[in-house]
N, C-alpha and C. Protein backbone atom coordinates (compact mmCIF):
# COMPACT_ATOMS: atom_id res chain seq x y z
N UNK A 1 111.32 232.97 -78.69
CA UNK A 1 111.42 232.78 -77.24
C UNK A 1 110.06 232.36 -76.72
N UNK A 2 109.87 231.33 -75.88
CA UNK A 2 108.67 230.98 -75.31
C UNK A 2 108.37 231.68 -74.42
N UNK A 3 106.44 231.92 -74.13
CA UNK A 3 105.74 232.58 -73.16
C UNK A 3 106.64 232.57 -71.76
N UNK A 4 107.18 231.42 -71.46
CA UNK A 4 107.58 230.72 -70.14
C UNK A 4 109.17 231.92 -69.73
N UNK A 5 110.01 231.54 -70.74
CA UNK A 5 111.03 232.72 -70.68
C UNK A 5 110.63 233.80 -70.81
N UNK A 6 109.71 234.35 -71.30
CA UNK A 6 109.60 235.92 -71.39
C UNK A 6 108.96 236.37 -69.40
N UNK A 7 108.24 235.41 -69.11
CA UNK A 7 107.80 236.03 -67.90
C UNK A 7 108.89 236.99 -66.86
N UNK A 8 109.53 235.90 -66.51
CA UNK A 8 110.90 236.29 -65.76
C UNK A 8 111.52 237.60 -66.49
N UNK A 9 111.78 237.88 -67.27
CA UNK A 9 112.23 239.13 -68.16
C UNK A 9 111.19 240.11 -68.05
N UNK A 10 109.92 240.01 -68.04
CA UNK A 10 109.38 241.48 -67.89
C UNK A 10 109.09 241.47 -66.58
N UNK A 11 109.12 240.79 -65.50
CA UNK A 11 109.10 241.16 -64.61
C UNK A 11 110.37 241.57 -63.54
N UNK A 12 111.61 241.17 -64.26
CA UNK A 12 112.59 242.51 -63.92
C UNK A 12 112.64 243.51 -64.67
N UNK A 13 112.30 243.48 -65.58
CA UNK A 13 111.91 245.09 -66.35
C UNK A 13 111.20 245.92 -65.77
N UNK A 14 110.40 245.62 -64.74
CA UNK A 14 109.00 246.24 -64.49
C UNK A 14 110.14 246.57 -62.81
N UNK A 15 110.51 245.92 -62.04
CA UNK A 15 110.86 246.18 -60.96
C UNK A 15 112.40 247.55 -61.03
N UNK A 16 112.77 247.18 -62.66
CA UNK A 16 113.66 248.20 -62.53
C UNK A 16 113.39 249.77 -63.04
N UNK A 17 112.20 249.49 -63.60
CA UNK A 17 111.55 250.84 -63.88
C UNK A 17 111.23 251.58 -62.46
N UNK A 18 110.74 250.33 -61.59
CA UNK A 18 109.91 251.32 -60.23
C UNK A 18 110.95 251.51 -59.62
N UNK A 19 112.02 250.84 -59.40
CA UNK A 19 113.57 251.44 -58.83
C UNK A 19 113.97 252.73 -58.77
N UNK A 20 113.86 252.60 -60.48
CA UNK A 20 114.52 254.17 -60.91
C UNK A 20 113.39 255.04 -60.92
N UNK A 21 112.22 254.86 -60.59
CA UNK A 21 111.35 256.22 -60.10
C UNK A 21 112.10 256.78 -58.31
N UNK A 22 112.21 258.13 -58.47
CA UNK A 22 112.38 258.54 -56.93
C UNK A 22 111.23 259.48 -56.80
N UNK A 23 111.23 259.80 -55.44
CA UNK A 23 110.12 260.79 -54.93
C UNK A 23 110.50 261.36 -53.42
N UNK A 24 109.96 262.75 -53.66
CA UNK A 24 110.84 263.39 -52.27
C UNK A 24 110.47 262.89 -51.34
N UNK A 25 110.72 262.70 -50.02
CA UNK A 25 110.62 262.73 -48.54
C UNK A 25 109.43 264.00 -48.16
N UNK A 26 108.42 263.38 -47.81
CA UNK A 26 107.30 264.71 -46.90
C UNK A 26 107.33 264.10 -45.68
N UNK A 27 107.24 265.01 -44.70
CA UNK A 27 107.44 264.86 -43.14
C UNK A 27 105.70 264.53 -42.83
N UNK A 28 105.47 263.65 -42.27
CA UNK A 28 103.92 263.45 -41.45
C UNK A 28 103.54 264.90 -41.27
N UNK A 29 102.45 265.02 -41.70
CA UNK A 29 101.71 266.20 -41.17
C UNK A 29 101.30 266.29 -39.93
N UNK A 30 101.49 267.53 -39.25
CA UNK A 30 100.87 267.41 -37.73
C UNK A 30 99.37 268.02 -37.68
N UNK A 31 98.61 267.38 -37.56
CA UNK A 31 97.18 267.77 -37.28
C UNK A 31 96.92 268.91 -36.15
N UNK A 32 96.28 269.97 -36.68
CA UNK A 32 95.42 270.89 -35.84
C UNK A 32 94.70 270.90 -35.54
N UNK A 33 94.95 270.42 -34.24
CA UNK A 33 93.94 270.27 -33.13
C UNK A 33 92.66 271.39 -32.60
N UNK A 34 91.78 271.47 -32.82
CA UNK A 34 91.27 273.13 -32.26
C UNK A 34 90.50 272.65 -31.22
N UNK A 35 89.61 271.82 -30.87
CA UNK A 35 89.24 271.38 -29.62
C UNK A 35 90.09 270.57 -28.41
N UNK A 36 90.05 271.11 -27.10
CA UNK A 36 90.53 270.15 -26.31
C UNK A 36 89.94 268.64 -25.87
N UNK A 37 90.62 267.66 -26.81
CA UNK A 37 89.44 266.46 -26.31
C UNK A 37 89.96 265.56 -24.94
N UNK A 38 90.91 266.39 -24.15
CA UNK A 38 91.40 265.88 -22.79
C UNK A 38 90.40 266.05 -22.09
N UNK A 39 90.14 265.23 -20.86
CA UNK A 39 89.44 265.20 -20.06
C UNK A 39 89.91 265.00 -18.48
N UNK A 40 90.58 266.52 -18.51
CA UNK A 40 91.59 265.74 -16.75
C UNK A 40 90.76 265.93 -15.54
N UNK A 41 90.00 265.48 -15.35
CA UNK A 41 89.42 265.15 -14.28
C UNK A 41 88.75 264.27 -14.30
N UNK A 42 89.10 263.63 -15.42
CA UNK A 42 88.25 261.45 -15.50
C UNK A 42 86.89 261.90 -15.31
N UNK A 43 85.92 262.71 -15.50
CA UNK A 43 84.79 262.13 -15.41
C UNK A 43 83.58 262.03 -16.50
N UNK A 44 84.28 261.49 -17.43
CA UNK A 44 83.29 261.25 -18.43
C UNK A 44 83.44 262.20 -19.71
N UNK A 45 83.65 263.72 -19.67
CA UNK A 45 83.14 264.76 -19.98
C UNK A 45 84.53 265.46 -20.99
N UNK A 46 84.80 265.75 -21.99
CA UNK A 46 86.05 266.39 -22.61
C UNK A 46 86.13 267.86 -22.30
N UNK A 47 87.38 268.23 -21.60
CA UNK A 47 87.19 269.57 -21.20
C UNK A 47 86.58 270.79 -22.41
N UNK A 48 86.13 270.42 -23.35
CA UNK A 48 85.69 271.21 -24.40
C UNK A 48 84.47 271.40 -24.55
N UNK A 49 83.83 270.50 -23.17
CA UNK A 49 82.41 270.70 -23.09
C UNK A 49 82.31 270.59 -21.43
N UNK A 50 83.10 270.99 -20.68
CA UNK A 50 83.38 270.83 -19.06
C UNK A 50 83.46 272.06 -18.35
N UNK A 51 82.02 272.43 -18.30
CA UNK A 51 81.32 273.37 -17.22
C UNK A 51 82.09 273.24 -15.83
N UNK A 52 82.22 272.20 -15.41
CA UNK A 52 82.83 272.07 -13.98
C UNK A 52 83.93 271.04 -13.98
N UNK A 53 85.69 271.83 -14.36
CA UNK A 53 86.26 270.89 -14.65
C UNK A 53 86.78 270.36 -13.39
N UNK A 54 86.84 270.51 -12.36
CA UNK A 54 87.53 270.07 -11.20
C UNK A 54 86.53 269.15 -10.24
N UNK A 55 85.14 268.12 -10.82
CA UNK A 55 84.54 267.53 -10.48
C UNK A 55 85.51 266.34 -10.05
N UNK A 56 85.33 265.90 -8.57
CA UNK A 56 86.37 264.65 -8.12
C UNK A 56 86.26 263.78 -9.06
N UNK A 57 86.81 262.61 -8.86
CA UNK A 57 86.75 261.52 -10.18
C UNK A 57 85.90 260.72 -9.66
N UNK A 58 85.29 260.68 -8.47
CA UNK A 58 84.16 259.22 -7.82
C UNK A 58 83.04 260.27 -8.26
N UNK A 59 82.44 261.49 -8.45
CA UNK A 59 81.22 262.09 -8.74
C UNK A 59 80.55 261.55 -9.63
N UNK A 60 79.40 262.02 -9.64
CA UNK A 60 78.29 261.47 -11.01
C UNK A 60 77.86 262.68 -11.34
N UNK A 61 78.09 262.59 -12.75
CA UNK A 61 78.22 264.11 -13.37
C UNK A 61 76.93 264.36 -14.25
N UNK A 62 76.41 265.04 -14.92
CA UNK A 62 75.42 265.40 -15.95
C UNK A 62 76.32 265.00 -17.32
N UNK A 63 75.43 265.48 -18.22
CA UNK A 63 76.46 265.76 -19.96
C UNK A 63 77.11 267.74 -19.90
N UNK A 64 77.01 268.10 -18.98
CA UNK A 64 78.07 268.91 -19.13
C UNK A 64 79.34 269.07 -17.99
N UNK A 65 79.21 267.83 -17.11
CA UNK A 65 80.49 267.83 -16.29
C UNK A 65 80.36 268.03 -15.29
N UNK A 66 78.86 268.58 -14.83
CA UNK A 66 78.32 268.93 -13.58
C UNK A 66 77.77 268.01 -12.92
N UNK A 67 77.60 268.55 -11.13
CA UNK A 67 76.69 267.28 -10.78
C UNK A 67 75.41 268.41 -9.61
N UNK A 68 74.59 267.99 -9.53
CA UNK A 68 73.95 269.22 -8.42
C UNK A 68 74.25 268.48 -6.46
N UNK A 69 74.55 269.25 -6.49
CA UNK A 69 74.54 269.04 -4.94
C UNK A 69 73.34 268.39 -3.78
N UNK A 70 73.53 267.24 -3.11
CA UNK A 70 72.60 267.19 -2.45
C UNK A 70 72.93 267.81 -0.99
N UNK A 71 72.01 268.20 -0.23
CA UNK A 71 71.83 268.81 1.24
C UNK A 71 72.97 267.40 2.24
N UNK A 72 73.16 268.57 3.13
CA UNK A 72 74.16 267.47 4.03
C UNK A 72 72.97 266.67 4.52
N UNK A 73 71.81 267.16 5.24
CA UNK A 73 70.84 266.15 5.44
C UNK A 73 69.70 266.52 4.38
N UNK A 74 69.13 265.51 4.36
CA UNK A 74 68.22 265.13 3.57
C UNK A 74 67.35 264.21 4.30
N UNK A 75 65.93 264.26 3.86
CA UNK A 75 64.70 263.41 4.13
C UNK A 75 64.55 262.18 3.07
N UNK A 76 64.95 261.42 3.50
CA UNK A 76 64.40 260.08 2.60
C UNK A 76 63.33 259.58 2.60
N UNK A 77 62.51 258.90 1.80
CA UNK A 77 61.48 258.46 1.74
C UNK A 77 61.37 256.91 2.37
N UNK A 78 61.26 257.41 3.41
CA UNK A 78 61.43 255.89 4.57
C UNK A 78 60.48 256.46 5.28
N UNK A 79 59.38 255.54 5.43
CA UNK A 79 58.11 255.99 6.17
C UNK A 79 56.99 254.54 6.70
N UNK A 80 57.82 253.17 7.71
CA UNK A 80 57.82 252.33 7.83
C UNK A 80 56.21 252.59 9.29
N UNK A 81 55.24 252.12 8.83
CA UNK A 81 54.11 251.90 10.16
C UNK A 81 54.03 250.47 10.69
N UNK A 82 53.98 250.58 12.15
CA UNK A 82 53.69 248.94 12.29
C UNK A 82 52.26 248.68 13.49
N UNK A 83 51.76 247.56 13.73
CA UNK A 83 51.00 247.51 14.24
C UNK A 83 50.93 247.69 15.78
N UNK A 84 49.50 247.73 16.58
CA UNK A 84 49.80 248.19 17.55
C UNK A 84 50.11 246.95 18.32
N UNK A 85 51.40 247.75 19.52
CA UNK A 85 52.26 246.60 20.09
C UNK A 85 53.08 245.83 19.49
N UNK A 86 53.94 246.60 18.83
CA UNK A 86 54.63 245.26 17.58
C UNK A 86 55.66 246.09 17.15
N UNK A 87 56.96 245.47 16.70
CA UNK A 87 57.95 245.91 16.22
C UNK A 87 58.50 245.01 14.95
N UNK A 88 57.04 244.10 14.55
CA UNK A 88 57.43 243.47 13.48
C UNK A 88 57.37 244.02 11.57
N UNK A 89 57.95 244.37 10.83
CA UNK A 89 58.07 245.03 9.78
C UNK A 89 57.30 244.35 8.95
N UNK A 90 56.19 244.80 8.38
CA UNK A 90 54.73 244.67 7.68
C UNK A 90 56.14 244.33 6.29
N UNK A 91 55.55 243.20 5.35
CA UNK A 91 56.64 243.16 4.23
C UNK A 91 56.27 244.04 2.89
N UNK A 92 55.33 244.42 3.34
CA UNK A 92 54.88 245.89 1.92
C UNK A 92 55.23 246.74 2.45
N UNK A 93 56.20 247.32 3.30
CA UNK A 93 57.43 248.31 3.74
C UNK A 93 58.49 247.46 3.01
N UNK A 94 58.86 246.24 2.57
CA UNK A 94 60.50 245.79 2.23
C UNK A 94 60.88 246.66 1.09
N UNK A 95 60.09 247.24 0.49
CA UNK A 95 60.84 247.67 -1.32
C UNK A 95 61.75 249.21 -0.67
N UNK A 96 61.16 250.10 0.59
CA UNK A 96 61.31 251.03 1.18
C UNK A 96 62.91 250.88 1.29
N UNK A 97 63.14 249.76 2.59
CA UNK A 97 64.30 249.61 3.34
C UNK A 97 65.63 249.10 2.44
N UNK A 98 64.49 248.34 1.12
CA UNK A 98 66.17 248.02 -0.05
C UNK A 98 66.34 249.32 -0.75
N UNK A 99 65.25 250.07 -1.04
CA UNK A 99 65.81 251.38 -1.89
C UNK A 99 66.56 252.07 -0.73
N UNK A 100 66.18 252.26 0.38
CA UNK A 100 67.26 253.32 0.97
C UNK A 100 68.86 252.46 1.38
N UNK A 101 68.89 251.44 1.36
CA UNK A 101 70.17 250.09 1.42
C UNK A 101 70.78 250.50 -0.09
N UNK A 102 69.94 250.31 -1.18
CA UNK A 102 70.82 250.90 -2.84
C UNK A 102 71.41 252.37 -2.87
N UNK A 103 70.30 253.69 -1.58
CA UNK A 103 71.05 254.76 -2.14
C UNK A 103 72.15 254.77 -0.87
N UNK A 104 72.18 254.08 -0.04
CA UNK A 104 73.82 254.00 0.83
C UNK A 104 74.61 253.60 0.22
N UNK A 105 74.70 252.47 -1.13
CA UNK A 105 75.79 251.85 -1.32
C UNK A 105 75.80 252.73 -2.37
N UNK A 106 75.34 253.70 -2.99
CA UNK A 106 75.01 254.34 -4.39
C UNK A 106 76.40 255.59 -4.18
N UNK A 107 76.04 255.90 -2.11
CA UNK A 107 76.54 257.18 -1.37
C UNK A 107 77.20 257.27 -0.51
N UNK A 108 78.59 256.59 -0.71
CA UNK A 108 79.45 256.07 0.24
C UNK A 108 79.74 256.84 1.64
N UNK A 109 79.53 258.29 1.27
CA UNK A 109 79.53 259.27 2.22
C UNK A 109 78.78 259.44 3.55
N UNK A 110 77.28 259.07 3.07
CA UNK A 110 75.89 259.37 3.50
C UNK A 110 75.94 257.87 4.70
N UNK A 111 75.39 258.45 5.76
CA UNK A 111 75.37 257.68 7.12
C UNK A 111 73.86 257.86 7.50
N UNK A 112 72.61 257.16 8.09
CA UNK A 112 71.41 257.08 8.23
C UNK A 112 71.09 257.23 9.80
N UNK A 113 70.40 258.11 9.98
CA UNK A 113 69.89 258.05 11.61
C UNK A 113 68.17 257.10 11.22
N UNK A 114 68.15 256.59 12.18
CA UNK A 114 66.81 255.74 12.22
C UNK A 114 65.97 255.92 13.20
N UNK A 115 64.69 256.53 13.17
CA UNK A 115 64.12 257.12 14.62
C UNK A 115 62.84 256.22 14.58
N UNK A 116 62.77 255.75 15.47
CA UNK A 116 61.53 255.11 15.91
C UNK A 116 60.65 256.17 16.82
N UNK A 117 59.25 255.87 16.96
CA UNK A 117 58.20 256.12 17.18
C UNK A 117 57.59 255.28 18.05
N UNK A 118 56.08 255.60 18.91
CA UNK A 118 55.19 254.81 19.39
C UNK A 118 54.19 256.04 19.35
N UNK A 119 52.59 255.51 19.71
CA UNK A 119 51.34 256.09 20.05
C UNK A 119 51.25 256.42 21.34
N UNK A 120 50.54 257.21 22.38
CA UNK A 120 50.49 257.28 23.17
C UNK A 120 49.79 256.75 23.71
N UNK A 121 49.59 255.01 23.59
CA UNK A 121 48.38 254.08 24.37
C UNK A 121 49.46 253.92 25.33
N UNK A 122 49.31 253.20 25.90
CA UNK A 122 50.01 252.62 27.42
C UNK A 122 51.11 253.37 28.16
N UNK A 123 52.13 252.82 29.14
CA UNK A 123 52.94 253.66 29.70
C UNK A 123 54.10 254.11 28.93
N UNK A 124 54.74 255.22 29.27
CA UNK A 124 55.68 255.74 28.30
C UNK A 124 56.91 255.27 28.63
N UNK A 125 57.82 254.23 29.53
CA UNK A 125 58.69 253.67 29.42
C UNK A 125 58.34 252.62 28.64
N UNK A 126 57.33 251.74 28.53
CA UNK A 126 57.60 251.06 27.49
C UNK A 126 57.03 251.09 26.44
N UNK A 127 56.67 252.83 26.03
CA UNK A 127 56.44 252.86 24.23
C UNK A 127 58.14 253.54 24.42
N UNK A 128 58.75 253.86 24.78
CA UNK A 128 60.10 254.22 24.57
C UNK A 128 60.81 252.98 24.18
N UNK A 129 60.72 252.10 25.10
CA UNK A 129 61.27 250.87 24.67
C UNK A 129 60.91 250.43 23.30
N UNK A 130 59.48 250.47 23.18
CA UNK A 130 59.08 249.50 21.74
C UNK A 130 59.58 251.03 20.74
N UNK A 131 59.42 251.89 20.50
CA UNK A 131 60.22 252.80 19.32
C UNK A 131 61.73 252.40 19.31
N UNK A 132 62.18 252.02 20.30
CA UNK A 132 63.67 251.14 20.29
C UNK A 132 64.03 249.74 19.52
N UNK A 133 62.81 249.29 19.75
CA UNK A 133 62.87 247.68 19.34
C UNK A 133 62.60 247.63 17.53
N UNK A 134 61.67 249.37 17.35
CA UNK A 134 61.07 249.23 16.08
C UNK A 134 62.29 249.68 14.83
N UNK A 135 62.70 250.54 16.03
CA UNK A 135 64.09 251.55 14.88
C UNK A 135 65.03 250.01 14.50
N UNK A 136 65.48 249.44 15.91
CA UNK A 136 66.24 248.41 15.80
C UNK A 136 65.63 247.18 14.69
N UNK A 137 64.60 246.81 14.61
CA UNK A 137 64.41 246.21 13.40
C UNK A 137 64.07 246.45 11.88
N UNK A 138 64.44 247.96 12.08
CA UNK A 138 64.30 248.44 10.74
C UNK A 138 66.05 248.48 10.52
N UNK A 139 67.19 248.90 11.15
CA UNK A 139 68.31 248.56 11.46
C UNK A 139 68.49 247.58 10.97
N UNK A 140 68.02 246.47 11.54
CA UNK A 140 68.93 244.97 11.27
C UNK A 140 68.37 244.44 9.59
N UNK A 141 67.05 245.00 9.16
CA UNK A 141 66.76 244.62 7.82
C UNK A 141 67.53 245.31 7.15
N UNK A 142 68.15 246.81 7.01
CA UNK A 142 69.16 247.50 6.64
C UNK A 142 70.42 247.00 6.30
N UNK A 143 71.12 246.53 7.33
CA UNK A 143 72.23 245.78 7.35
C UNK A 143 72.12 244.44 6.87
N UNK A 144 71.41 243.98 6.48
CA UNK A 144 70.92 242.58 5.66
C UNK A 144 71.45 242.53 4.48
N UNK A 145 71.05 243.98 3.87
CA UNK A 145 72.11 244.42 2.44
C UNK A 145 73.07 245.22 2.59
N UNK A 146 74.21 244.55 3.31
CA UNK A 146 75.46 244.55 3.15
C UNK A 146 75.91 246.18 3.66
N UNK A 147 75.16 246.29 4.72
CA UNK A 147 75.44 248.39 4.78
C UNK A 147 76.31 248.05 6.39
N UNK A 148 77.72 249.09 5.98
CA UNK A 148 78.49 249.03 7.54
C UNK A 148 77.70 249.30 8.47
N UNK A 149 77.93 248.70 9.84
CA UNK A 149 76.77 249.07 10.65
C UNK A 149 77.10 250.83 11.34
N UNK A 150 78.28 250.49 10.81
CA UNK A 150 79.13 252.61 11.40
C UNK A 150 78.46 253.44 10.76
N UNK A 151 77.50 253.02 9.64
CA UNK A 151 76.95 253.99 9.06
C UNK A 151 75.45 253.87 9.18
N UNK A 152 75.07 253.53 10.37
CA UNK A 152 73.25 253.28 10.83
C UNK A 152 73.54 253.59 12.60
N UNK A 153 72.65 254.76 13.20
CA UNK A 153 72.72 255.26 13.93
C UNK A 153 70.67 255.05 14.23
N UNK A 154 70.56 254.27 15.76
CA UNK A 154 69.74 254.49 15.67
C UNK A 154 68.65 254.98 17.21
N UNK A 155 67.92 255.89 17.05
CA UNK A 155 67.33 256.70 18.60
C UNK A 155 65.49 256.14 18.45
N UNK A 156 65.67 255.87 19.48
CA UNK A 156 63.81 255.81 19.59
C UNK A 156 63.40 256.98 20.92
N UNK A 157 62.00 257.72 19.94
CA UNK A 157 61.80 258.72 20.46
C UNK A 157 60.14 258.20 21.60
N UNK A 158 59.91 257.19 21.43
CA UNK A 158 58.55 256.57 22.24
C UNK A 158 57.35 257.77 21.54
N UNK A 159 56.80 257.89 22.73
CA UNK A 159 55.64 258.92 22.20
C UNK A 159 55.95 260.64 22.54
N UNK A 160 56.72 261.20 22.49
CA UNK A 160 57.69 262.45 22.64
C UNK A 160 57.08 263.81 21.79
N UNK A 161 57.51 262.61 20.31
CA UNK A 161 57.24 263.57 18.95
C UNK A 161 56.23 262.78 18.55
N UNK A 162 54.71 263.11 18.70
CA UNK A 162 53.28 262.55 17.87
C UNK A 162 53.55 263.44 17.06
N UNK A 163 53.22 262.57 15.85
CA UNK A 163 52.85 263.23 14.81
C UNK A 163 51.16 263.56 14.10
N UNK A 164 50.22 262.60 15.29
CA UNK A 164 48.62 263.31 15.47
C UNK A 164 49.17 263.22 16.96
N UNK A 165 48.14 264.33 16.89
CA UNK A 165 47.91 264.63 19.21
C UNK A 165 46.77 263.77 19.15
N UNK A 166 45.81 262.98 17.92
CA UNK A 166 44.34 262.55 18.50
C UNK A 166 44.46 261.31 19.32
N UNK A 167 42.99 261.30 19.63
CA UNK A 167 43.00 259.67 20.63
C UNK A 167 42.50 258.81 20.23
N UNK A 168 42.42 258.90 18.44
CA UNK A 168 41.55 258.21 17.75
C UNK A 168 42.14 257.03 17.53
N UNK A 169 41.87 256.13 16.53
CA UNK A 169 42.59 255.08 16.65
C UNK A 169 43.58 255.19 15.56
N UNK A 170 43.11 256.23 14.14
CA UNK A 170 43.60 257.09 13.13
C UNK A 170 45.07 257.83 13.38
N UNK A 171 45.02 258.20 14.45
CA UNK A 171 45.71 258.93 15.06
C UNK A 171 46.80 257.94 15.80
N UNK A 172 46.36 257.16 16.41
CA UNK A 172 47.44 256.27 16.89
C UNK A 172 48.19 255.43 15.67
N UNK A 173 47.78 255.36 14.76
CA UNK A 173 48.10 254.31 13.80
C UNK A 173 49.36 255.15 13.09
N UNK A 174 49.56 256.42 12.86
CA UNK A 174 50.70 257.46 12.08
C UNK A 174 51.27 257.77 13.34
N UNK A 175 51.06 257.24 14.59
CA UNK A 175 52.01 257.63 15.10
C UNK A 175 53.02 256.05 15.48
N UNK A 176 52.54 255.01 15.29
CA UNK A 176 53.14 254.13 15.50
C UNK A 176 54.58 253.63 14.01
N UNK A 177 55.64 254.69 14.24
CA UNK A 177 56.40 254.73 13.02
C UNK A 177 57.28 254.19 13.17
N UNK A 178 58.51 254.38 12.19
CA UNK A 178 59.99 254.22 11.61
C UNK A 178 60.18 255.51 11.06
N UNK A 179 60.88 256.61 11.01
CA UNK A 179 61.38 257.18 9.70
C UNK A 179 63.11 257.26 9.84
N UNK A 180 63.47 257.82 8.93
CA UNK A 180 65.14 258.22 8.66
C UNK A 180 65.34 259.30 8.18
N UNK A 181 66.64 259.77 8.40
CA UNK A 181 66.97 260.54 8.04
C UNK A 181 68.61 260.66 7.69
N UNK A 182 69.08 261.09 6.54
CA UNK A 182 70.41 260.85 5.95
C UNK A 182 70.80 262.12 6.41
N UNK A 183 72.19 261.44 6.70
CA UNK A 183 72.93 262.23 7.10
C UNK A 183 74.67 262.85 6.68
N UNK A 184 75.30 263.63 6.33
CA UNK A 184 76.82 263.75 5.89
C UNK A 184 77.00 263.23 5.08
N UNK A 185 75.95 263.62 3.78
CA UNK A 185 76.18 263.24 2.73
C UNK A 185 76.54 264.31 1.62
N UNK A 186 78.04 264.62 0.79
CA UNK A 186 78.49 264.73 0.45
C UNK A 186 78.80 264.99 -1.02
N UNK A 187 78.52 263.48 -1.70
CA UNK A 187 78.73 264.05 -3.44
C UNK A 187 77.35 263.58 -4.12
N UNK A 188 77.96 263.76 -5.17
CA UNK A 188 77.10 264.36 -5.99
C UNK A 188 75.97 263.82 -7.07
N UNK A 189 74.88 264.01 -7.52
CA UNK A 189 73.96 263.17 -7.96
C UNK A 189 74.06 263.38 -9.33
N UNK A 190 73.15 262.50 -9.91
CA UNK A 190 73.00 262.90 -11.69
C UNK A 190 71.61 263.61 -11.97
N UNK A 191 71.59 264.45 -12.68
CA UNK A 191 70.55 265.47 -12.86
C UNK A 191 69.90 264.73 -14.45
N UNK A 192 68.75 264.31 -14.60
CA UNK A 192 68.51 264.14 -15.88
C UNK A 192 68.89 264.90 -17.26
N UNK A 193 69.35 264.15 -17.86
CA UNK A 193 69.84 264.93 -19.50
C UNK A 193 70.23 263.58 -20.66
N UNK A 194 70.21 264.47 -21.82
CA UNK A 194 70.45 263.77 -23.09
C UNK A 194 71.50 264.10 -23.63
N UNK A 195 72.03 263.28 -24.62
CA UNK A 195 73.47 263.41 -25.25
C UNK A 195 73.05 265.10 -26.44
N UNK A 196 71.71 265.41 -26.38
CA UNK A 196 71.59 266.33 -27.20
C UNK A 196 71.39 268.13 -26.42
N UNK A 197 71.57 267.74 -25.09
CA UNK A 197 71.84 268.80 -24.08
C UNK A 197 72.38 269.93 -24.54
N UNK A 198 72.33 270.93 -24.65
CA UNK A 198 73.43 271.54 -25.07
C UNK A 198 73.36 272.80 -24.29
N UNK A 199 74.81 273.83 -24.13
CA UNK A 199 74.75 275.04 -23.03
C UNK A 199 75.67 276.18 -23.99
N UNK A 200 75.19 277.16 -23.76
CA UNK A 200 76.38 278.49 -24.13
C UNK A 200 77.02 278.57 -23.47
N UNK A 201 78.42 278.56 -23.91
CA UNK A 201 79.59 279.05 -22.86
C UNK A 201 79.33 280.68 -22.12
């Protein structure tokens, strides 16, 4: 018999050997689970390592699920001076007015009061006015980056609240301001940490 005929012949030989092998039926094993790796409150965190499981789902959490609370108000670091007689915004104040524009959009909650200032040189209706004109153009650079205007509130205090009583010229210069102050703000920040954090239950 030639190579050519024998092929075909052992290779139904071979398929009827593996035929007639049987082997029982085993059911899938079900895996035991011992950690919970659900995470029902979406925020990042598997409840098996979720200190605070009922964190809303818009929060910004730590690596254990937490977030720390900020104050309903808070002091921001907005501390805008301008020259005397002027309500024009010096542009080495701009990095100020976009970081506090990033943490509004950062803090959907958080709404900004804007208080203007003046020195006590001239008459006090119109340093009232110019702390008006100054808040208001710290305002409109605000809203430049895209911030609702429902959430910028703004009062000029003229020369009311000095922050020097002097008559120096030192003295007039810290009082000719801008500051802010945040307001009804709500959730929650991220606290520095590493994926190697770790806590005792």
């Amino acid at each position: 018999m030639t190579p050519l005929l024998l092929m075909p012949l052992a290779g139904s030989l071979f398929l009827s050997a593996c035929s007639a092998d049987k082997y029982d039926y085993i059911d899938t094993p079900i895996a035991n689970q011992i950690a919970d790796l659900q995470d029902d409150d979406r925020d990042g965190v598997v409840n098996a390592r979720d200190f605070c499981p009922d964190t809303p789902e818009s929060a910004l959490v730590d690596n254990d699920g937490c977030g720390a609370s900020i104050r309903e108000q808070d002091e921001r670091q907005l501390r805008i001076l301008f020259a005397h007689d002027s309500y024009e915004i010096n542009p080495v104040f701009a990095n100020q007015i976009q970081s506090m524009a990033d943490f509004l959009k950062s803090y959907r909650s958080a709404s900004i009061e804007i208080q203007g200032y003046a020195s006590k040189v001239g008459q006090q209706d119109y340093n009232l006015a110019l702390s008006k004109q100054r808040a208001n153009a710290v305002q409109d650079k605000l809203l430049s980056y895209e911030i609702d205007p429902k959430r910028v509130r703004i009062v000029g205090y003229g020369e009311t609240r000095l922050e020097a009583e002097g008559d120096d010229p030192a003295s007039h210069a810290v009082n000719r301001k801008v500051t802010a102050t945040v307001v009804g703000l709500t959730e929650q920040v991220v606290e520095e940490w590493t994926i190697f954090s770790v806590k005792e239950k």
